[in-house]
C-alpha atoms as a PDB file:
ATOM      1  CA  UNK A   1       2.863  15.438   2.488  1.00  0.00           C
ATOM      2  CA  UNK A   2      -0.280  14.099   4.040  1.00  0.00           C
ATOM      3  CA  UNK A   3      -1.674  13.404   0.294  1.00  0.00           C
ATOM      4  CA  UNK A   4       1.682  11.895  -1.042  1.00  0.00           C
ATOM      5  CA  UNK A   5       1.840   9.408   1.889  1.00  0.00           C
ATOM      6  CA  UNK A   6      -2.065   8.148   1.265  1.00  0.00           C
ATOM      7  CA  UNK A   7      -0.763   7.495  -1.695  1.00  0.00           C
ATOM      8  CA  UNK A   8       2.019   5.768  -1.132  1.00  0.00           C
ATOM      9  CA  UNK A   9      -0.286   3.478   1.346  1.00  0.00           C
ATOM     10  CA  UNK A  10      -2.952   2.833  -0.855  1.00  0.00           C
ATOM     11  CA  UNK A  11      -4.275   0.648   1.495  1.00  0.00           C
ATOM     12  CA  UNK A  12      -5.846   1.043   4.920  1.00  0.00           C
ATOM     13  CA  UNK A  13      -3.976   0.678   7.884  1.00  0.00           C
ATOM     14  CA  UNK A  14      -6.010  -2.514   8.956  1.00  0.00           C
ATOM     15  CA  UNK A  15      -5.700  -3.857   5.071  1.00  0.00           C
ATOM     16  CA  UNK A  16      -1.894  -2.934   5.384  1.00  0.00           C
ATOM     17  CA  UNK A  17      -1.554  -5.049   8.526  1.00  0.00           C
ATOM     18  CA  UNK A  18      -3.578  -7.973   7.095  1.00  0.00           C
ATOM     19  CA  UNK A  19      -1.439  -8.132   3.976  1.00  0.00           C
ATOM     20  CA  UNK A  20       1.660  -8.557   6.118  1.00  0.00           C
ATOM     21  CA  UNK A  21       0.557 -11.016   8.718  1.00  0.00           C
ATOM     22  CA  UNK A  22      -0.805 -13.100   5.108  1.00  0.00           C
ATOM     23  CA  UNK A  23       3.272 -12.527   4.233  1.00  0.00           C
ATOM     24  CA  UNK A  24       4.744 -13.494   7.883  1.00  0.00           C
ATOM     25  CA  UNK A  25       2.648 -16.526   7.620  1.00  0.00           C
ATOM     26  CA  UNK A  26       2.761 -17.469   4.127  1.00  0.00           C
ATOM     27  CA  UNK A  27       5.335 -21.108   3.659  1.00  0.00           C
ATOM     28  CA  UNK A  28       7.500 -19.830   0.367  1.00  0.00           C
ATOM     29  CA  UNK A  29       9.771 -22.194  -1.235  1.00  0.00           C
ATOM     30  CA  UNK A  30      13.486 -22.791  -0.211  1.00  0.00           C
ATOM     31  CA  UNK A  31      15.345 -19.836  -1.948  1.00  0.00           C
ATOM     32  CA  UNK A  32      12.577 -17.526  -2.443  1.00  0.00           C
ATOM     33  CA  UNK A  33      10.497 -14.365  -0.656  1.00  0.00           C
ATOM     34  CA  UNK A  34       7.213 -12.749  -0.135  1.00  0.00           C
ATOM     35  CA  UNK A  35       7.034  -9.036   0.787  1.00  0.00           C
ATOM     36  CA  UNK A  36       4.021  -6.950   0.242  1.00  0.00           C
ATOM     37  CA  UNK A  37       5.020  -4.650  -2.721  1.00  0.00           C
ATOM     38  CA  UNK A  38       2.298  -2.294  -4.096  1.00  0.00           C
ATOM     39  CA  UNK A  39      -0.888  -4.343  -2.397  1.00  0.00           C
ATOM     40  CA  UNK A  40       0.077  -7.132  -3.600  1.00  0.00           C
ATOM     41  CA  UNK A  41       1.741 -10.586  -2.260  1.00  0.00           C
ATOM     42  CA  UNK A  42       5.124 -10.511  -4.440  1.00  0.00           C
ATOM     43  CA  UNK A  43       6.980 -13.790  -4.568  1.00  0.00           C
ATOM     44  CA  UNK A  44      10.407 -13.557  -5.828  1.00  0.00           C
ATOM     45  CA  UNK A  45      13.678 -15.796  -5.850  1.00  0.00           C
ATOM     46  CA  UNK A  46      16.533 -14.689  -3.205  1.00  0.00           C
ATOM     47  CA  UNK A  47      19.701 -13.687  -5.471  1.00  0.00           C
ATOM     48  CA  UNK A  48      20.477 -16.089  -7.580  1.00  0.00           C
ATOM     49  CA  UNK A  49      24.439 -18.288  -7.508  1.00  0.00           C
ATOM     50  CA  UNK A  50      26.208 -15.399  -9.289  1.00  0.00           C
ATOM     51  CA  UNK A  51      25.335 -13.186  -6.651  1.00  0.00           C
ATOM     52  CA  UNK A  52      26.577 -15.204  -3.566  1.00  0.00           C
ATOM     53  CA  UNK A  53      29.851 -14.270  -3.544  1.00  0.00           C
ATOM     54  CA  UNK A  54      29.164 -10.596  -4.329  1.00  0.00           C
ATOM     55  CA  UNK A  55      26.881 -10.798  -0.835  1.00  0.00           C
ATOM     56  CA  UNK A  56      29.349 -11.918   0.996  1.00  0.00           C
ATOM     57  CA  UNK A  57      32.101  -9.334  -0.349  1.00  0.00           C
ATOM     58  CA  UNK A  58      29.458  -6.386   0.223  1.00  0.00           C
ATOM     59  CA  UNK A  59      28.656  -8.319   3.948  1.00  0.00           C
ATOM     60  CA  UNK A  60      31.996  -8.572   5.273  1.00  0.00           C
ATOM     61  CA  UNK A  61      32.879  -4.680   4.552  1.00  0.00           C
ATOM     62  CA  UNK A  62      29.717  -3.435   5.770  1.00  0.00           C
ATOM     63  CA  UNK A  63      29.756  -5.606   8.287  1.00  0.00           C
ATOM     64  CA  UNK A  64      33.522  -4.302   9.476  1.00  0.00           C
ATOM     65  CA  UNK A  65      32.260  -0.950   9.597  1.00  0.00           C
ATOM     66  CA  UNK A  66      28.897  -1.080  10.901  1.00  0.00           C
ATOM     67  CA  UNK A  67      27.841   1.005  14.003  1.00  0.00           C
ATOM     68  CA  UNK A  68      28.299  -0.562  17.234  1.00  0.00           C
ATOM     69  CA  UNK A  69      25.920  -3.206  17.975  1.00  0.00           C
ATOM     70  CA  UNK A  70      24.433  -3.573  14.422  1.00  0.00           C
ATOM     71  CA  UNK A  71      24.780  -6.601  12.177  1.00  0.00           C
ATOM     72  CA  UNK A  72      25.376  -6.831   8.505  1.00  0.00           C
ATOM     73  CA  UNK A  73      23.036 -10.030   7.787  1.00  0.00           C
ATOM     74  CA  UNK A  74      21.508 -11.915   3.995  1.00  0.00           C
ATOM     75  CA  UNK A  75      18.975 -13.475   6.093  1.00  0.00           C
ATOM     76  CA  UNK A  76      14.885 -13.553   4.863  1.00  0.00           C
ATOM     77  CA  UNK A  77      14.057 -11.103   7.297  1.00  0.00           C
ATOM     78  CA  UNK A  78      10.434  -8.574   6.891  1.00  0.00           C
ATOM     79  CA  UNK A  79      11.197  -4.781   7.955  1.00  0.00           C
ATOM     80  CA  UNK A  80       8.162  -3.489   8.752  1.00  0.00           C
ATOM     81  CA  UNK A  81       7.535   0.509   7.604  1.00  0.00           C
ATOM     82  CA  UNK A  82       4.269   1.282   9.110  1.00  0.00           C
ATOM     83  CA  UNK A  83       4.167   4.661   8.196  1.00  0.00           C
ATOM     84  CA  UNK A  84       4.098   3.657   4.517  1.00  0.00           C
ATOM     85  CA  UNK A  85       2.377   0.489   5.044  1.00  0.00           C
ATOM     86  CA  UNK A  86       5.077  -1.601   3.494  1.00  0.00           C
ATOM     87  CA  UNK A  87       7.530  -4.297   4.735  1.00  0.00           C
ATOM     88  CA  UNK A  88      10.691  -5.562   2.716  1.00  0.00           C
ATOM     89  CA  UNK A  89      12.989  -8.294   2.799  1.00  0.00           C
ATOM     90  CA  UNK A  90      16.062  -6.682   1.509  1.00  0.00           C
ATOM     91  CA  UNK A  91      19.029  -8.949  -0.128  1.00  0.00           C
ATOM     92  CA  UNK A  92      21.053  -7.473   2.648  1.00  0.00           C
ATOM     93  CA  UNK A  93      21.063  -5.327   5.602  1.00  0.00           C
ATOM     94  CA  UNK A  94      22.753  -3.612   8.805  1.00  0.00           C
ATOM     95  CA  UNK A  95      20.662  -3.723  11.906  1.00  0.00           C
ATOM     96  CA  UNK A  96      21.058  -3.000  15.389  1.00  0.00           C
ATOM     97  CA  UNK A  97      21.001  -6.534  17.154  1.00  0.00           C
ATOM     98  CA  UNK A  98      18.859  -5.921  19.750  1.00  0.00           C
ATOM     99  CA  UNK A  99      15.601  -5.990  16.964  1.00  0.00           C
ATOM    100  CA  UNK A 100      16.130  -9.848  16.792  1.00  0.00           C
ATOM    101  CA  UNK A 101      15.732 -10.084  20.328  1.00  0.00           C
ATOM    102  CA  UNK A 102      11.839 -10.355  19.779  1.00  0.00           C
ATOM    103  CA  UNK A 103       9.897 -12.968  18.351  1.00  0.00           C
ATOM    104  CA  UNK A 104       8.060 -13.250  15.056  1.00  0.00           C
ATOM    105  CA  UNK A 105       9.305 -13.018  11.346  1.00  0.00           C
ATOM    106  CA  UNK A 106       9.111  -9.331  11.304  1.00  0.00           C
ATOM    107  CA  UNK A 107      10.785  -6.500  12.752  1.00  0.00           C
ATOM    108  CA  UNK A 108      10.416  -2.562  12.809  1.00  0.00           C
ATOM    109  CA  UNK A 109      12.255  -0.681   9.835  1.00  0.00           C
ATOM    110  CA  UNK A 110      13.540   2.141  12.271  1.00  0.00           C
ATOM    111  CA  UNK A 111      16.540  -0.471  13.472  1.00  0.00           C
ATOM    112  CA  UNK A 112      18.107  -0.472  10.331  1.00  0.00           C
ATOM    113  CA  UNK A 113      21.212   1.503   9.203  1.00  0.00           C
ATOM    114  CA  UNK A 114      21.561   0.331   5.876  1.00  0.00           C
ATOM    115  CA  UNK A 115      19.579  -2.073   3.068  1.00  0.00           C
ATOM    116  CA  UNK A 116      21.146  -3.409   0.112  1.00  0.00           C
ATOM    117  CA  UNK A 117      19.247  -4.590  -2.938  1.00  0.00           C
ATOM    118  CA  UNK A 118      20.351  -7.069  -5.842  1.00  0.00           C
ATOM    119  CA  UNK A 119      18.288  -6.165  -8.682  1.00  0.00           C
ATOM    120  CA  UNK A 120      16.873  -8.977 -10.393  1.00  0.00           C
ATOM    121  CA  UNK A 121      14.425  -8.497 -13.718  1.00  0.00           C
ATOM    122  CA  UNK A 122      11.328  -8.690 -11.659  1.00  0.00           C
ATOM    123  CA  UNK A 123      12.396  -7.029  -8.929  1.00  0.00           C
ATOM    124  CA  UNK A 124      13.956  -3.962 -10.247  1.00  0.00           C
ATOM    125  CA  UNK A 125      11.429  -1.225 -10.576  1.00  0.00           C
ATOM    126  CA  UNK A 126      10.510  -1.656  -7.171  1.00  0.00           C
ATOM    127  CA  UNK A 127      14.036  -1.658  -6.182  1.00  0.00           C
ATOM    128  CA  UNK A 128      14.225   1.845  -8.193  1.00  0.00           C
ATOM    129  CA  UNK A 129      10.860   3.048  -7.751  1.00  0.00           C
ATOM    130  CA  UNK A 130       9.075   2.448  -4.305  1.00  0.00           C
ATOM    131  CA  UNK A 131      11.714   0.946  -2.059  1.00  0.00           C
ATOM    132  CA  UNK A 132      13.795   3.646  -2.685  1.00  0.00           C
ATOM    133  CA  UNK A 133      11.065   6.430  -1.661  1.00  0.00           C
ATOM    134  CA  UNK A 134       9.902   4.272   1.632  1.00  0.00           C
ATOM    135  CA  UNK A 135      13.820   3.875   2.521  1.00  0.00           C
ATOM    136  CA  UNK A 136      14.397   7.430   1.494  1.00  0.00           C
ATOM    137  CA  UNK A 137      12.447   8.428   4.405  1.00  0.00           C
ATOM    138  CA  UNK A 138      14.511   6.505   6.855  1.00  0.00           C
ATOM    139  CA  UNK A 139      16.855   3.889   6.608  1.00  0.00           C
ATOM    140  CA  UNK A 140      20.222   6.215   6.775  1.00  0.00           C
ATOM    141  CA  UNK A 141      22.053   4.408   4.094  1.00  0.00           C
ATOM    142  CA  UNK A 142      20.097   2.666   1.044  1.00  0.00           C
ATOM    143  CA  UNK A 143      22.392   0.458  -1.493  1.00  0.00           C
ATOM    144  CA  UNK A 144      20.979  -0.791  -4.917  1.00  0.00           C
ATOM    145  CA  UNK A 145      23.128  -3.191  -6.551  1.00  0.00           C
ATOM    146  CA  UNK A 146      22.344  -3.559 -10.247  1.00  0.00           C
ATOM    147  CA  UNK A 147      23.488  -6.907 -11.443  1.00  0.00           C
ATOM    148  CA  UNK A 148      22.131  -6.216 -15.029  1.00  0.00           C
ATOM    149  CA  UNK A 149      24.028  -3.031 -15.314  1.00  0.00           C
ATOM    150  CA  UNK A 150      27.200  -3.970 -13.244  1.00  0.00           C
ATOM    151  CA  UNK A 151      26.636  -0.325 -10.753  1.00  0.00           C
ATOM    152  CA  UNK A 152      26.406   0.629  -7.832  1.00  0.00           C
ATOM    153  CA  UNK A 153      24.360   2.859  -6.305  1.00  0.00           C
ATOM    154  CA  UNK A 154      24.686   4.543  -2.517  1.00  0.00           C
ATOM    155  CA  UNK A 155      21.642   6.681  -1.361  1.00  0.00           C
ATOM    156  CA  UNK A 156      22.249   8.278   1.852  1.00  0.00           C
ATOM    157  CA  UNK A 157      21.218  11.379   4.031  1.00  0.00           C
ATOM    158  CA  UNK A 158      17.417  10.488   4.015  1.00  0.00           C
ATOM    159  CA  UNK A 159      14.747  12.943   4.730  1.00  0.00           C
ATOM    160  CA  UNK A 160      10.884  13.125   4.320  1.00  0.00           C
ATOM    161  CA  UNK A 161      11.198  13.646   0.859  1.00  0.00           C
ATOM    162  CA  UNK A 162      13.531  11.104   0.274  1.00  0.00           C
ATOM    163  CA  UNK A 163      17.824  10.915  -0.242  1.00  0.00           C
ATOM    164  CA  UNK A 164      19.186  14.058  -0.637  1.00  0.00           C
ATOM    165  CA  UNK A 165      22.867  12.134  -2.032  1.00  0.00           C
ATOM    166  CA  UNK A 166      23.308   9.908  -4.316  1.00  0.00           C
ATOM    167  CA  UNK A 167      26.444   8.178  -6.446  1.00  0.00           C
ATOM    168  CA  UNK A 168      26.778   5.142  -8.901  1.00  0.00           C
ATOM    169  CA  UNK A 169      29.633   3.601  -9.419  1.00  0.00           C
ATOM    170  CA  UNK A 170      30.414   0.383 -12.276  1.00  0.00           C
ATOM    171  CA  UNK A 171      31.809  -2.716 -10.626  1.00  0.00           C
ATOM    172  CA  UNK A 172      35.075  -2.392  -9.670  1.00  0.00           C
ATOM    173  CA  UNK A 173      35.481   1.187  -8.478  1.00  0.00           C
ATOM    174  CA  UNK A 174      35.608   2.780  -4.931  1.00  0.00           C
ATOM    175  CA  UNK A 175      31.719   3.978  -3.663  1.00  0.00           C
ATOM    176  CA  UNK A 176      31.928   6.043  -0.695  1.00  0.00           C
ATOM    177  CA  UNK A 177      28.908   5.121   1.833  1.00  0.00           C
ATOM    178  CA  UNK A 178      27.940   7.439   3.904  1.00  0.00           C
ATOM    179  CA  UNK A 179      27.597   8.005   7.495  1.00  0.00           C
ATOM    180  CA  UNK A 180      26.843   5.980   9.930  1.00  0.00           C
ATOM    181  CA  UNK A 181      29.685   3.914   8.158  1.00  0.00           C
ATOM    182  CA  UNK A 182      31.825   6.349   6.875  1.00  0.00           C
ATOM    183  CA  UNK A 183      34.050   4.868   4.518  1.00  0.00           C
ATOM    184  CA  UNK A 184      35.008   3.480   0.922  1.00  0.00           C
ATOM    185  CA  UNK A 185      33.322   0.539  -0.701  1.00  0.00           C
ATOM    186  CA  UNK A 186      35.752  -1.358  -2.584  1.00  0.00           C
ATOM    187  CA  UNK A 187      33.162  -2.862  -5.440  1.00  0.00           C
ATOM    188  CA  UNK A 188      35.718  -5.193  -7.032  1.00  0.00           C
ATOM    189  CA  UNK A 189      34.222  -8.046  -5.243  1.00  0.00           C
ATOM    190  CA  UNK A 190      30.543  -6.838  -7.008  1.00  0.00           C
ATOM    191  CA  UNK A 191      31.963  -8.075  -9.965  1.00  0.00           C
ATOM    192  CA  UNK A 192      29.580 -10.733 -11.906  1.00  0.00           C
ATOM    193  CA  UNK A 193      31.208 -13.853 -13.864  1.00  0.00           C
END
């Protein structure tokens, strides 16, 4: 374990938090985000049009059946992961509210219940490769959302390996999510003109 999570750093703790204050301070453009992804400073456009009303669908029933005192939110929010030296901006999430009582443009990944990531073409191997291992390890619920391929995917039950469940669903059929929300997904609204 120790060995797998040096590698997943691959940078030092001090290098780790230098790369993310660069992000927290960095001025993108309207519409776009930074997030340290593999060492690097990754700039990459929020979902695009298409993908606006999907958010919203996937918002409003998450947001309905999030735990008490968490928000569902598409806001361009850093989660911090320290133990993996990483920090996201995910398309979507479900936090507890009391993480935004603090200052700053970052916040700690432990508060969130569930991310949800569009895929884009430059951002889907990460969404399929290392954001799902660093969320695998904690955030209880992990959603990727593959506009190219019209599915759905719902990891859940994390551990320190990673998900132990997953399902994909196409656009337009019933995903269950699991706990701490508990209920069907109706993906109809996922669908993409």
């Amino acid at each position: 374990m120790t060995e797998r999570d040096a590698a997943m750093q691959g940078l030092s703790q001090a290098a780790s938090e230098s790369l993310l204050h660069t992000v927290e301070e960095t001025d993108t453009p309207d519409g776009f985000k930074a997030e340290p992804i593999r060492g690097k400073i990754i700039v990459s456009p929020w979902p695009g049009l298409r993908s606006a009303l999907c958010l919203r669908a996937l918002r409003r029933q998450l947001g309905a059946h999030a735990p008490e005192g968490h928000l569902a939110e598409a806001a361009p929010f850093l989660f911090r992961f320290p133990s993996a030296g990483r920090a996201y901006g995910p398309s979507l999430f479900v936090a507890d509210e009391a993480v935004f009582e603090a200052d700053g443009r970052s916040a700690d990944g432990a508060a969130l219940s569930l991310v949800a990531e569009f895929t884009s073409v430059s951002t889907k191997d990460a969404d399929w490769a290392e954001k799902l291992e660093v969320y695998g390890r904690l955030v209880p619920v992990y959603l990727v959302v593959d506009m190219q391929d019209a599915e759905v995917t719902c990891f859940c039950d994390p551990s320190p390996h990673g998900y132990r469940s997953r399902q994909t669903v196409s656009f337009g059929k019933p995903l269950a999510i699991g706990e701490p929300f508990g209920f069907d997904l109706d993906t109809a609204g996922l669908r993409t003109p």
